[in-house]
N, C-alpha and C. Protein backbone atom coordinates (compact mmCIF):
# COMPACT_ATOMS: atom_id res chain seq x y z
N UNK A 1 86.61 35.08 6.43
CA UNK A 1 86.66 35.49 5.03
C UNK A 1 86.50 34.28 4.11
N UNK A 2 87.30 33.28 4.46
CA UNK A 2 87.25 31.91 3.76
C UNK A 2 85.90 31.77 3.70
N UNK A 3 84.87 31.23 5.13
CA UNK A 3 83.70 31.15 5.19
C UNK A 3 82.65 32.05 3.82
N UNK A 4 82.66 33.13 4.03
CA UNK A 4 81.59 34.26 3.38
C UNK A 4 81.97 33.99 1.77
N UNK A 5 83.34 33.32 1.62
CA UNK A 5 83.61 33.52 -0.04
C UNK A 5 83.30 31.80 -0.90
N UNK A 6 83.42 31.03 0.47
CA UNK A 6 82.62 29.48 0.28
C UNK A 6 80.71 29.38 -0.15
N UNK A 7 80.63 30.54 1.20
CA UNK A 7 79.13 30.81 0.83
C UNK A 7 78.65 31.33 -0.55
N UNK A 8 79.71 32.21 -1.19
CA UNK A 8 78.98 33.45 -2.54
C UNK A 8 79.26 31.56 -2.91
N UNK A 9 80.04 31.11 -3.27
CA UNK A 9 80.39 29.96 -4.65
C UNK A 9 79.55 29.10 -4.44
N UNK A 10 79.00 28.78 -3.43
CA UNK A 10 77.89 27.62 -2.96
C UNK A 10 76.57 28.56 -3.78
N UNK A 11 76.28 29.35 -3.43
CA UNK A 11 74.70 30.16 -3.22
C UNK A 11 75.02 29.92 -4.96
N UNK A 12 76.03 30.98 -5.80
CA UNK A 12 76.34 30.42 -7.51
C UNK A 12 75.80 29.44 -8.10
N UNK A 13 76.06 27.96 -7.18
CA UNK A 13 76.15 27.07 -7.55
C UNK A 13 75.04 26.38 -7.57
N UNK A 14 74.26 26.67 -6.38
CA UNK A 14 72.71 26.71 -5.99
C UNK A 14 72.10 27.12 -7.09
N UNK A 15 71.98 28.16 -7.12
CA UNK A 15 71.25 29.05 -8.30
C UNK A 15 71.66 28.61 -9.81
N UNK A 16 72.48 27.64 -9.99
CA UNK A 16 72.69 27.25 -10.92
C UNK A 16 71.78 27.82 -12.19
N UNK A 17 72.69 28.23 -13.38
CA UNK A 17 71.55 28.95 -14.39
C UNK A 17 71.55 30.19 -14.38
N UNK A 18 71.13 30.84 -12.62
CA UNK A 18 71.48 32.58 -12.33
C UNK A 18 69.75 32.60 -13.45
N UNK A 19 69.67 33.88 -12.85
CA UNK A 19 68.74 34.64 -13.24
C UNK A 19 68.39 35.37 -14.43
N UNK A 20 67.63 35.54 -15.49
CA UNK A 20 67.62 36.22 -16.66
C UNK A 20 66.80 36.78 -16.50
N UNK A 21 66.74 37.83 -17.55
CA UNK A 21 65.89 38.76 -17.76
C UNK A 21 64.68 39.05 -18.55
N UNK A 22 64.93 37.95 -19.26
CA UNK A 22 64.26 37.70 -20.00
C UNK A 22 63.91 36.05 -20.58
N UNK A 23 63.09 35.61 -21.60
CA UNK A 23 62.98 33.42 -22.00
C UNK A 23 64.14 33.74 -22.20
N UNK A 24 64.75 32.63 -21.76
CA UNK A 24 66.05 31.69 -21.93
C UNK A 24 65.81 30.55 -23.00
N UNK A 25 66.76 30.51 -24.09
CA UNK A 25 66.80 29.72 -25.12
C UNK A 25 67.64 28.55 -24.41
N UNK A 26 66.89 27.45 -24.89
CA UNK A 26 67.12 25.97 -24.28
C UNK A 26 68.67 25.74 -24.65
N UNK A 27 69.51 26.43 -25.77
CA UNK A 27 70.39 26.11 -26.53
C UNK A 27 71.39 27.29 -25.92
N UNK A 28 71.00 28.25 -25.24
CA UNK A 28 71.84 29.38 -24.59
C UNK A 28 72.50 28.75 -23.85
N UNK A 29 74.14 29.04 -23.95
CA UNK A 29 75.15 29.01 -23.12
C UNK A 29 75.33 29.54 -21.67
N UNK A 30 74.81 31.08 -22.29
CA UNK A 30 75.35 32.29 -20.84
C UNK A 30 74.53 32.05 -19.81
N UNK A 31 75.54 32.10 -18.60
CA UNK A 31 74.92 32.04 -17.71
C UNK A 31 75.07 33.89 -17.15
N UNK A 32 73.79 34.14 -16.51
CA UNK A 32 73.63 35.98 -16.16
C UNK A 32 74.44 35.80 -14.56
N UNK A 33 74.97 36.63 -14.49
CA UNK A 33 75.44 36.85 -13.03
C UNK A 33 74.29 36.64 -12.04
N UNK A 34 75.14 36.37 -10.93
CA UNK A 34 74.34 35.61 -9.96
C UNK A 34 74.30 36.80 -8.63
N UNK A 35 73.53 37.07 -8.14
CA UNK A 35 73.34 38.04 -6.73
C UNK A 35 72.65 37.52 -5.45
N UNK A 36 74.06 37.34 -4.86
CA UNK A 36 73.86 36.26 -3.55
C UNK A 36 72.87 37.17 -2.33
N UNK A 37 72.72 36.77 -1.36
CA UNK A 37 72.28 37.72 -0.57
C UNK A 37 73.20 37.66 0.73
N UNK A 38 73.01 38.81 1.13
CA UNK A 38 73.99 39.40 1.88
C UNK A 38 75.09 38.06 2.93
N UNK A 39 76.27 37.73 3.46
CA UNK A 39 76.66 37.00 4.28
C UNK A 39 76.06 36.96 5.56
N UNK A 40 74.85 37.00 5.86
CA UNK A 40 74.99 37.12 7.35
C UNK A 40 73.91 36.17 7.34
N UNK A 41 73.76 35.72 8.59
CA UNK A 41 72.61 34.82 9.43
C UNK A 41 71.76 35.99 9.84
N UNK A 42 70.26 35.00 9.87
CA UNK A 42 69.65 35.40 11.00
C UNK A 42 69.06 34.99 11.71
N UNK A 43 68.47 34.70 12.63
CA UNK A 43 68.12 34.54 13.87
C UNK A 43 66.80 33.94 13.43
N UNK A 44 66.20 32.88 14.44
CA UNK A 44 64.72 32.60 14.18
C UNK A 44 64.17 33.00 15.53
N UNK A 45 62.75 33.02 15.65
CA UNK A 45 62.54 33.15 16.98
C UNK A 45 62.85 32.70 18.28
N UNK A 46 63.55 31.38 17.50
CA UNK A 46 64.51 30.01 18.10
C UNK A 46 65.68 30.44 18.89
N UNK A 47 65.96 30.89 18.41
CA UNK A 47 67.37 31.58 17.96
C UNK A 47 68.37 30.90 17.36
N UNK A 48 67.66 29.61 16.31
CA UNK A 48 68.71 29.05 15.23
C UNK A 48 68.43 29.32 14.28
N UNK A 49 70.26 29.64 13.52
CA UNK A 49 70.08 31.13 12.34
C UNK A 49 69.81 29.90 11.05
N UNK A 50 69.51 31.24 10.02
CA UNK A 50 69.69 30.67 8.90
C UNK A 50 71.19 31.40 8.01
N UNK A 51 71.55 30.48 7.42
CA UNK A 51 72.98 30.66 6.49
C UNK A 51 72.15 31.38 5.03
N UNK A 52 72.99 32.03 4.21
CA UNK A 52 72.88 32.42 3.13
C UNK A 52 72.20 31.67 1.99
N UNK A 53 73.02 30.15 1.64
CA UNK A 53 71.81 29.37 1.25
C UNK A 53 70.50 29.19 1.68
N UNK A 54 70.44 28.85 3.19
CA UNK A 54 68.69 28.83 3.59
C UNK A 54 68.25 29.69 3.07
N UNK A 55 68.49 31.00 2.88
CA UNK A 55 67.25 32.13 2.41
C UNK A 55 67.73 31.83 0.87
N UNK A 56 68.82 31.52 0.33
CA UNK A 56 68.41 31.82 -1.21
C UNK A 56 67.59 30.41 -1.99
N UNK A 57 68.11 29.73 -1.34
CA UNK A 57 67.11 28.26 -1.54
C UNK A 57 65.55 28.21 -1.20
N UNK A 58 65.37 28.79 -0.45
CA UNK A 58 63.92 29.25 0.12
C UNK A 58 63.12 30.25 -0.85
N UNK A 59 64.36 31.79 -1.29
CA UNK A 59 63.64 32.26 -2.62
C UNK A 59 63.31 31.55 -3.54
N UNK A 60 64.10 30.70 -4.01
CA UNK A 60 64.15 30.19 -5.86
C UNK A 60 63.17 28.59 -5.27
N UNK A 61 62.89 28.77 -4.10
CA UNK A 61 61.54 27.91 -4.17
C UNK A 61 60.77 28.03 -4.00
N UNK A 62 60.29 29.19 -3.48
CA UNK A 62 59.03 30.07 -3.77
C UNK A 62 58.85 30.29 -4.85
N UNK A 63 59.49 31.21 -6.03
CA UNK A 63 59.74 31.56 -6.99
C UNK A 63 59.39 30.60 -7.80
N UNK A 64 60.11 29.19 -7.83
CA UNK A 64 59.61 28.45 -9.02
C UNK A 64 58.56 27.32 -8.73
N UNK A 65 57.84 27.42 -7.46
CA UNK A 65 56.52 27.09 -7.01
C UNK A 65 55.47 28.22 -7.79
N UNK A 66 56.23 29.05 -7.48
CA UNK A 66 54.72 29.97 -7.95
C UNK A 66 54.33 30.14 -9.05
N UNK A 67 55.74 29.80 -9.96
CA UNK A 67 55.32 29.60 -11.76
C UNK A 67 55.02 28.20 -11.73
N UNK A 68 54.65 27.28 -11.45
CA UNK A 68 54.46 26.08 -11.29
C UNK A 68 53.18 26.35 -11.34
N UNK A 69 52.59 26.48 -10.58
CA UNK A 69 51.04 26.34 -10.16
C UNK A 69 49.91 26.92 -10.98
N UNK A 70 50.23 27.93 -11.73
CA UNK A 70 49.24 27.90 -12.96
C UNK A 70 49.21 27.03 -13.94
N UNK A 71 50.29 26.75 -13.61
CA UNK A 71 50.50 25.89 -15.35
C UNK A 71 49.66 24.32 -15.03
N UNK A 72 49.98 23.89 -13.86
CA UNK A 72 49.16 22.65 -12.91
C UNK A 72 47.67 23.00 -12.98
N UNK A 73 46.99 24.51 -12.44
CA UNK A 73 46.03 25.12 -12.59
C UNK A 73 45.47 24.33 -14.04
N UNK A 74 45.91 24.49 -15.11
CA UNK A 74 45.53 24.22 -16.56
C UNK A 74 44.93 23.17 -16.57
N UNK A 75 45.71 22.32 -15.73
CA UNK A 75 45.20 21.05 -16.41
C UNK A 75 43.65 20.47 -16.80
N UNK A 76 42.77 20.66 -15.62
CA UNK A 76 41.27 20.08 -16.02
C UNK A 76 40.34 20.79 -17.08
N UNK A 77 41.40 22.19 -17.94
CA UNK A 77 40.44 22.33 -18.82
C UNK A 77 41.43 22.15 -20.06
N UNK A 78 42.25 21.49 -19.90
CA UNK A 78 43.00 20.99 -21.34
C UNK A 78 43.17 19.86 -21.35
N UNK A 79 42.85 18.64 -20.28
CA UNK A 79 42.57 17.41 -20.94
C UNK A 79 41.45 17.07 -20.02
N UNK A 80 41.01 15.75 -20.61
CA UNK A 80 39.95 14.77 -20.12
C UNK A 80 40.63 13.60 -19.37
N UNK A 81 42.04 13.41 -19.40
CA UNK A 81 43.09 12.41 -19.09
C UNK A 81 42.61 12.05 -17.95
N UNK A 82 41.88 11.01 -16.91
CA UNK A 82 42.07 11.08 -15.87
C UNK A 82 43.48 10.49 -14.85
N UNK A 83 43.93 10.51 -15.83
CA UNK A 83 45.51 9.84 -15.06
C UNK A 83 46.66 11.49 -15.02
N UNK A 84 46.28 12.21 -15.98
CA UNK A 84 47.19 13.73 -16.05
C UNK A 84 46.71 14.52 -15.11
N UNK A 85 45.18 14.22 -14.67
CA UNK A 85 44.54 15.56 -14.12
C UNK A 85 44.97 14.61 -12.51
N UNK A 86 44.62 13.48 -12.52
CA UNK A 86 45.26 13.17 -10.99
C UNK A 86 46.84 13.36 -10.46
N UNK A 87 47.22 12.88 -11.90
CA UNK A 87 48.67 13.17 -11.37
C UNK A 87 48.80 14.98 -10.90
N UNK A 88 48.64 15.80 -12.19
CA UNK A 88 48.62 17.08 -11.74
C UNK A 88 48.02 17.70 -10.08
N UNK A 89 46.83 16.99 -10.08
CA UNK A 89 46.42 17.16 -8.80
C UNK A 89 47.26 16.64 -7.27
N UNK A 90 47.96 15.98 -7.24
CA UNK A 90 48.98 15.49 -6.60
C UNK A 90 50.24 16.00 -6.66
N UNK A 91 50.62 16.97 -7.72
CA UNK A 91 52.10 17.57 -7.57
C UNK A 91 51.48 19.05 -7.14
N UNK A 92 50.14 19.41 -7.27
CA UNK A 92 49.92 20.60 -7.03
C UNK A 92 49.85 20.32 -5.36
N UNK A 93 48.91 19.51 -5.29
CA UNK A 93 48.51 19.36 -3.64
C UNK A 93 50.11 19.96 -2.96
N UNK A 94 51.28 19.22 -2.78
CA UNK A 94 52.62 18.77 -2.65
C UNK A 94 53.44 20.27 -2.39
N UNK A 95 53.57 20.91 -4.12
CA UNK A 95 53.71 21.70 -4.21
C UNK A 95 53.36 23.06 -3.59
N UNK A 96 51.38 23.26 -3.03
CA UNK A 96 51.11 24.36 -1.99
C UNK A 96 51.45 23.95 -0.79
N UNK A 97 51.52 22.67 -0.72
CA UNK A 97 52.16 22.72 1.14
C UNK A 97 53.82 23.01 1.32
N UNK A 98 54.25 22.59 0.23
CA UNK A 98 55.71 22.97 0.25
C UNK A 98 55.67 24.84 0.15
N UNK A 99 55.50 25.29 -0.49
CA UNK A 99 55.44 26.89 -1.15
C UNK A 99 54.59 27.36 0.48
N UNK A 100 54.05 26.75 1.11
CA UNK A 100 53.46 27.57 2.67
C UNK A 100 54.45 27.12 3.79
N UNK A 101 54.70 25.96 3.65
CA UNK A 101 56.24 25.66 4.74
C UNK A 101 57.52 26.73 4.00
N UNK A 102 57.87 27.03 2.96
CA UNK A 102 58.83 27.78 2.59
C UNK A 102 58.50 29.26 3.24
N UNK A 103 57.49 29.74 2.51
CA UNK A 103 56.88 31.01 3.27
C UNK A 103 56.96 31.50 4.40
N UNK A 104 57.05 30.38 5.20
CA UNK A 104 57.14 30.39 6.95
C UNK A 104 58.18 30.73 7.40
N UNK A 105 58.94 30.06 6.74
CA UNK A 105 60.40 29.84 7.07
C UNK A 105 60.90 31.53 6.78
N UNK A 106 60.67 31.73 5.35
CA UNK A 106 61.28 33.32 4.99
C UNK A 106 60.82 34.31 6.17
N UNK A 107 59.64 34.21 6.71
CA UNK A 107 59.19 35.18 7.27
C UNK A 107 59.75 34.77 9.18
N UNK A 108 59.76 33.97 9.10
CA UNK A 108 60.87 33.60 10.21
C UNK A 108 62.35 33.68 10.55
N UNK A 109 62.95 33.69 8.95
CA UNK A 109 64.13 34.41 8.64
C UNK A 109 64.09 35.94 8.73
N UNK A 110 63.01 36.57 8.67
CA UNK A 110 62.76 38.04 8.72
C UNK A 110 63.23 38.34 7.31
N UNK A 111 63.27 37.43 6.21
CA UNK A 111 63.82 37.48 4.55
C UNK A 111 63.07 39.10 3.98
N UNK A 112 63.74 39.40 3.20
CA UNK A 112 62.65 40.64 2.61
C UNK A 112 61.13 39.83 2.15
N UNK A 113 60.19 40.56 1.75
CA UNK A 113 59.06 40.00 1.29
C UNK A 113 58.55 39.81 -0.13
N UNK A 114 59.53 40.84 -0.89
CA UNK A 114 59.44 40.88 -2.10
C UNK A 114 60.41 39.56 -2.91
N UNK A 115 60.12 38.92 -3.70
CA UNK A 115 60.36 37.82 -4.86
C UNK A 115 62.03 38.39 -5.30
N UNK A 116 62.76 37.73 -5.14
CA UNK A 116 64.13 38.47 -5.61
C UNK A 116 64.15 38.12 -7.23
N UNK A 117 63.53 37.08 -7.45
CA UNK A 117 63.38 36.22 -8.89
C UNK A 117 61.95 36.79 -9.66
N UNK A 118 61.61 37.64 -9.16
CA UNK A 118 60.00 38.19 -10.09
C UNK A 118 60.73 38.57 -11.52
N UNK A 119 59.96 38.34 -11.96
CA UNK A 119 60.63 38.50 -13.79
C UNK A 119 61.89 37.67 -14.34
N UNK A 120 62.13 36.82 -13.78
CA UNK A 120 63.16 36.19 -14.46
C UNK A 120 63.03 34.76 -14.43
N UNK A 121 63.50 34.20 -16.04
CA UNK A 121 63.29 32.91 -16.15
C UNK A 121 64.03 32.00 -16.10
N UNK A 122 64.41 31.34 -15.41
CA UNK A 122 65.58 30.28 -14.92
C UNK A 122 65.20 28.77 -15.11
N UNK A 123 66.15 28.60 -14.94
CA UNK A 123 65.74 26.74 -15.23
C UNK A 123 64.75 25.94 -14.26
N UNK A 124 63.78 25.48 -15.05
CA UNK A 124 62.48 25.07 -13.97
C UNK A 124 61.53 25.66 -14.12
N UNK A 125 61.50 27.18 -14.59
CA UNK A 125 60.23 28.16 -14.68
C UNK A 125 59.85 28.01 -16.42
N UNK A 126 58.21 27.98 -16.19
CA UNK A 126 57.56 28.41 -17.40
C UNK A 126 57.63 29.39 -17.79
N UNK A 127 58.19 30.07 -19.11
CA UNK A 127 58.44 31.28 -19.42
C UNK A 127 56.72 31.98 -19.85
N UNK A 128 56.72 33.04 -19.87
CA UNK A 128 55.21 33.73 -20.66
C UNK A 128 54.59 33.24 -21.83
N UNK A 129 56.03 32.80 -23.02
CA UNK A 129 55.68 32.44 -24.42
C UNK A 129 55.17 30.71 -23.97
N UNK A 130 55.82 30.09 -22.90
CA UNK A 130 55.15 28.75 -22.93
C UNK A 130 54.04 28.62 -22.30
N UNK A 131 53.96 29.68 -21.32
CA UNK A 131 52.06 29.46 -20.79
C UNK A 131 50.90 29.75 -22.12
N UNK A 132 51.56 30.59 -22.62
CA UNK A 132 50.35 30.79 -23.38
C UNK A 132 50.72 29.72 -24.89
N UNK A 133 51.73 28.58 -24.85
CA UNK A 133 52.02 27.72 -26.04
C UNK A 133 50.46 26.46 -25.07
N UNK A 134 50.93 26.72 -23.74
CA UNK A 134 50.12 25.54 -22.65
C UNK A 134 48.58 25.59 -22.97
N UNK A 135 48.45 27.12 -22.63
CA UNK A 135 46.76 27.33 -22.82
C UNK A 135 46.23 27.19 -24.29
N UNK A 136 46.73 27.19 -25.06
CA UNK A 136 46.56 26.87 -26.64
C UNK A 136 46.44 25.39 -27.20
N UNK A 137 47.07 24.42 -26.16
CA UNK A 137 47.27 23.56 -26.40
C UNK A 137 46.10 22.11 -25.67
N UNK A 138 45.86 20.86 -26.31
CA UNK A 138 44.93 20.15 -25.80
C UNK A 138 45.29 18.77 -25.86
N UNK A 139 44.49 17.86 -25.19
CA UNK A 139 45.04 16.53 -25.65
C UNK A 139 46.10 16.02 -25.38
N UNK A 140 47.04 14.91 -26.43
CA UNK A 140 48.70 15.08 -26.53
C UNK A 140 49.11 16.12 -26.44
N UNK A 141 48.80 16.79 -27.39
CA UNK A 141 49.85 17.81 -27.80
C UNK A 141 50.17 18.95 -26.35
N UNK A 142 49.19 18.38 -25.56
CA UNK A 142 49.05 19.35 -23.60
C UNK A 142 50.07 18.45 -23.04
N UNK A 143 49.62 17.39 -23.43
CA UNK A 143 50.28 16.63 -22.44
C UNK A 143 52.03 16.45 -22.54
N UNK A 144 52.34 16.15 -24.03
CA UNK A 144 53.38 16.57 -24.47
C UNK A 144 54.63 17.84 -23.30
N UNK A 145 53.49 18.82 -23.90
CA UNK A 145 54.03 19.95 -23.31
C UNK A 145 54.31 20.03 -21.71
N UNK A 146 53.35 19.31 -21.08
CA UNK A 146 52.79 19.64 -19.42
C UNK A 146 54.00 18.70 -19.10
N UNK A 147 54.40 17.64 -19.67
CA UNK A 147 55.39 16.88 -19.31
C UNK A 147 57.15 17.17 -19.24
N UNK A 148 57.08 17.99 -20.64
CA UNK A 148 58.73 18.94 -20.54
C UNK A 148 58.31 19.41 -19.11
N UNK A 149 58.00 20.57 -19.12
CA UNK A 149 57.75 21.73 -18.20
C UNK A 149 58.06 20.59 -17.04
N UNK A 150 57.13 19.87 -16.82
CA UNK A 150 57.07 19.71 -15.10
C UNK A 150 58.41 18.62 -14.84
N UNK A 151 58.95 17.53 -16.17
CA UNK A 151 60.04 17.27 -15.39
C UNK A 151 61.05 18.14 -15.18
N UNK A 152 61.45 19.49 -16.00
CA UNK A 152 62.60 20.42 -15.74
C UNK A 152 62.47 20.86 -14.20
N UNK A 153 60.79 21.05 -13.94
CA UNK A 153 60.58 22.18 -12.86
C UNK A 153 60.91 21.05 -11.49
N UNK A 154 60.59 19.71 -11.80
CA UNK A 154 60.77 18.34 -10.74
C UNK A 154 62.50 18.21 -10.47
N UNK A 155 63.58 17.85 -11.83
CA UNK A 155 64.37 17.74 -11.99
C UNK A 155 65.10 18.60 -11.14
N UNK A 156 65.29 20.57 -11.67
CA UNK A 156 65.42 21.29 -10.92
C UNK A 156 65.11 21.38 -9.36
N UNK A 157 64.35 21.53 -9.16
CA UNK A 157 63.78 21.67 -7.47
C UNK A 157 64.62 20.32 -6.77
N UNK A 158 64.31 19.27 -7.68
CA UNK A 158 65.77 17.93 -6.54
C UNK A 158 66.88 18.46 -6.62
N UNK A 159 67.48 18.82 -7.33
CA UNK A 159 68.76 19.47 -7.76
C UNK A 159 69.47 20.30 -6.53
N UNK A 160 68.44 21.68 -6.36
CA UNK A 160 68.63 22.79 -6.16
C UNK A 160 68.78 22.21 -4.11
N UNK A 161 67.75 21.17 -4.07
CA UNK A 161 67.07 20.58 -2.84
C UNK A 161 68.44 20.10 -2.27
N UNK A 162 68.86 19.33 -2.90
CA UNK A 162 69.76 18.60 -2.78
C UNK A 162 71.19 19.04 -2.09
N UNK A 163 71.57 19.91 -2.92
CA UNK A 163 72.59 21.44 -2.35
C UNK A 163 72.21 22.00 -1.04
N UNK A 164 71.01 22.55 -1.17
CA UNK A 164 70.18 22.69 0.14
C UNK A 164 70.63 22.14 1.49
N UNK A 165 70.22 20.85 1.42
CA UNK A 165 70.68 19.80 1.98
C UNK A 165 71.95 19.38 2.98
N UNK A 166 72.69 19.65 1.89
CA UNK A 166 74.13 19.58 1.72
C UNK A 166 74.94 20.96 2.50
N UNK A 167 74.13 21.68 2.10
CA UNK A 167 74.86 23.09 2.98
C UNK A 167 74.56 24.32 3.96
N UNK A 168 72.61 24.27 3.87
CA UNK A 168 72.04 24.93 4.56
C UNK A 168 71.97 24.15 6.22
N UNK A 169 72.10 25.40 7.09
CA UNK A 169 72.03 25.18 8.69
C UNK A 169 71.05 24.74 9.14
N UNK A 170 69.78 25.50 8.70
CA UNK A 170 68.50 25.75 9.59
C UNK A 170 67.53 24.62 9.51
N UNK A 171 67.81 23.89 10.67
CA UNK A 171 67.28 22.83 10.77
C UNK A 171 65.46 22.76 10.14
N UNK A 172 64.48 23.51 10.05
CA UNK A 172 63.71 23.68 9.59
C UNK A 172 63.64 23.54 7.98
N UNK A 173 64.56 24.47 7.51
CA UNK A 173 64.71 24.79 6.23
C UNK A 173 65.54 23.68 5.77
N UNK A 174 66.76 22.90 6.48
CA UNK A 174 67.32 20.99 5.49
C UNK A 174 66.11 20.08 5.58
N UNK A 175 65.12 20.09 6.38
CA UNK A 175 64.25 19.17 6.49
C UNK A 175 62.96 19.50 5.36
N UNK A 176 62.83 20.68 5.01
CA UNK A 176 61.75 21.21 4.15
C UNK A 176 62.69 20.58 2.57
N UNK A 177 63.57 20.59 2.72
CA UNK A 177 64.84 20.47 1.74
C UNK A 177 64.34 18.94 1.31
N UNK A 178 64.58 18.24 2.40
CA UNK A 178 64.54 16.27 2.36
C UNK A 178 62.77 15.66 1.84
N UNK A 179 62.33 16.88 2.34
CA UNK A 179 61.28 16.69 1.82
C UNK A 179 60.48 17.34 0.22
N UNK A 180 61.50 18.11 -0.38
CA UNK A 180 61.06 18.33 -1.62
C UNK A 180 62.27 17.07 -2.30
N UNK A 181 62.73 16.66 -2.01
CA UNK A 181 64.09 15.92 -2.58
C UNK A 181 62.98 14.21 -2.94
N UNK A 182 63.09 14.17 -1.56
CA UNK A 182 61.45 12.94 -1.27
C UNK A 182 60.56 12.80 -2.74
N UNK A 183 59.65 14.19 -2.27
CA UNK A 183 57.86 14.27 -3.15
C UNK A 183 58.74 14.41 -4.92
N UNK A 184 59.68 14.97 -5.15
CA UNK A 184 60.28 15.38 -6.31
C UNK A 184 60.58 14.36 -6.97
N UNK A 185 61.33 13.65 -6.07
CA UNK A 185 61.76 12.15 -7.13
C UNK A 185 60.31 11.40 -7.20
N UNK A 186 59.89 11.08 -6.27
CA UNK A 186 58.73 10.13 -6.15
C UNK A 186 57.59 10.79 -7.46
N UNK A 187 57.55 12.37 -7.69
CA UNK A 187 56.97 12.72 -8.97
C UNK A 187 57.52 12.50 -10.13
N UNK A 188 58.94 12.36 -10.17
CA UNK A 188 59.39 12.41 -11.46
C UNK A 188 59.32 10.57 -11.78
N UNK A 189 59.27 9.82 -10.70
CA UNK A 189 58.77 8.80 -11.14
C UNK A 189 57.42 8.27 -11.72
N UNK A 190 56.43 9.09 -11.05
CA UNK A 190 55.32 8.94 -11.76
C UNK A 190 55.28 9.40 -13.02
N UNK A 191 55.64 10.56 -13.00
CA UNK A 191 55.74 11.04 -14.38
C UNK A 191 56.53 10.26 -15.40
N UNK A 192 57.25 9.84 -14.91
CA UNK A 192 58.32 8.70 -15.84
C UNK A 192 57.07 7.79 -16.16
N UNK A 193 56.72 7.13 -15.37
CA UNK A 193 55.77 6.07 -15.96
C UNK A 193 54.15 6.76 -16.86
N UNK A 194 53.69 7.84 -16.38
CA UNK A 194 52.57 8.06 -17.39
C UNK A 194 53.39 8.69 -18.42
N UNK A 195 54.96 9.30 -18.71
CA UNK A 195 54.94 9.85 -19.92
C UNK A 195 56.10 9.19 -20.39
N UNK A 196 56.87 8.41 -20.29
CA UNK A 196 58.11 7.35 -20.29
C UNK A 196 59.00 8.67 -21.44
N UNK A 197 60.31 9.46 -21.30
CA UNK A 197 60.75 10.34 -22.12
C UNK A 197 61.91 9.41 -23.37
């Protein structure tokens, strides 16, 4: 019992932020209730399980990979930068091999298949009103923008990684962990240096 009620406060804590329903104002307090997934392990073909974090850490990184990648998408027709469009090209590269090692893993967990996070904007995700502030936008004023977005979505993902880390079993899924923790900082350093905040 101890165990399963360590897990809900960890997975909380993970998810840090919890899920909305709608853009989240940068200045919003509330945090929305959080919906862990069920206590149990499961099995890999291995037969080493995954814990409750592995699969919810595995969602909310799918999830905020996949709002990631359009917005990266943007880049070569909103600037001429060749230092933004390489960098972009390098967190995207990073980013689809991470989002296909995650994938693996869920479907090796036997995870449901459906997005538990579809429609909701959490810390790290581009909301609707900012993709289309992105696609409107050129130049600085892109770059500006492309730079919030991707350190929250960098910042976040070490964060979330990190916990990961720290509490998930499945040897597959802490190592997918060490390695977004890795490419994440090593981006937010680049990004530090082409956009210094």
């Amino acid at each position: 019992m101890r165990q399963s009620t360590a897990s809900t406060v960890l997975i909380a804590v993970l998810l840090v932020g919890g899920c909305g329903v709608g853009p989240q104002d940068a200045a919003s307090t509330a945090t929305p209730p959080v919906t862990a997934p069920p206590a149990t392990t499961a099995p890999t073909p291995t037969g080493t399980a995954f814990n409750p974090t592995d699969i919810a850490w595995l969602q909310l990184t799918v999830a905020m990979t996949e709002r990631l990648l359009p917005v990266l998408d943007l880049v070569p027709a909103r600037t001429t930068d060749p230092a933004w469009r390489r960098t972009a090209a390098q967190v995207a590269t990073t980013r689809r091999a991470e989002l296909d090692r995650a994938r693996r893993l869920l479907a090796d967990a036997a995870a449901p298949t459906t997005n538990p996070h579809e429609g909701h904007d959490m810390p790290g995700m581009v909301t609707a009103q900012e993709m289309t502030a992105l696609r409107a936008a050129s130049g600085q004023p892109f770059h500006r923008l492309l730079a919030g977005h991707l350190r929250a979505h960098l910042a976040q993902s070490v964060r979330i990684a990190t916990s990961e880390q720290q509490s998930g079993i499945q040897p597959a899924t802490v190592a997918l962990a060490a390695a977004v923790v890795q490419s994440g900082t090593a981006d937010l350093a680049r990004l530090d240096h082409l956009d210094p905040a």
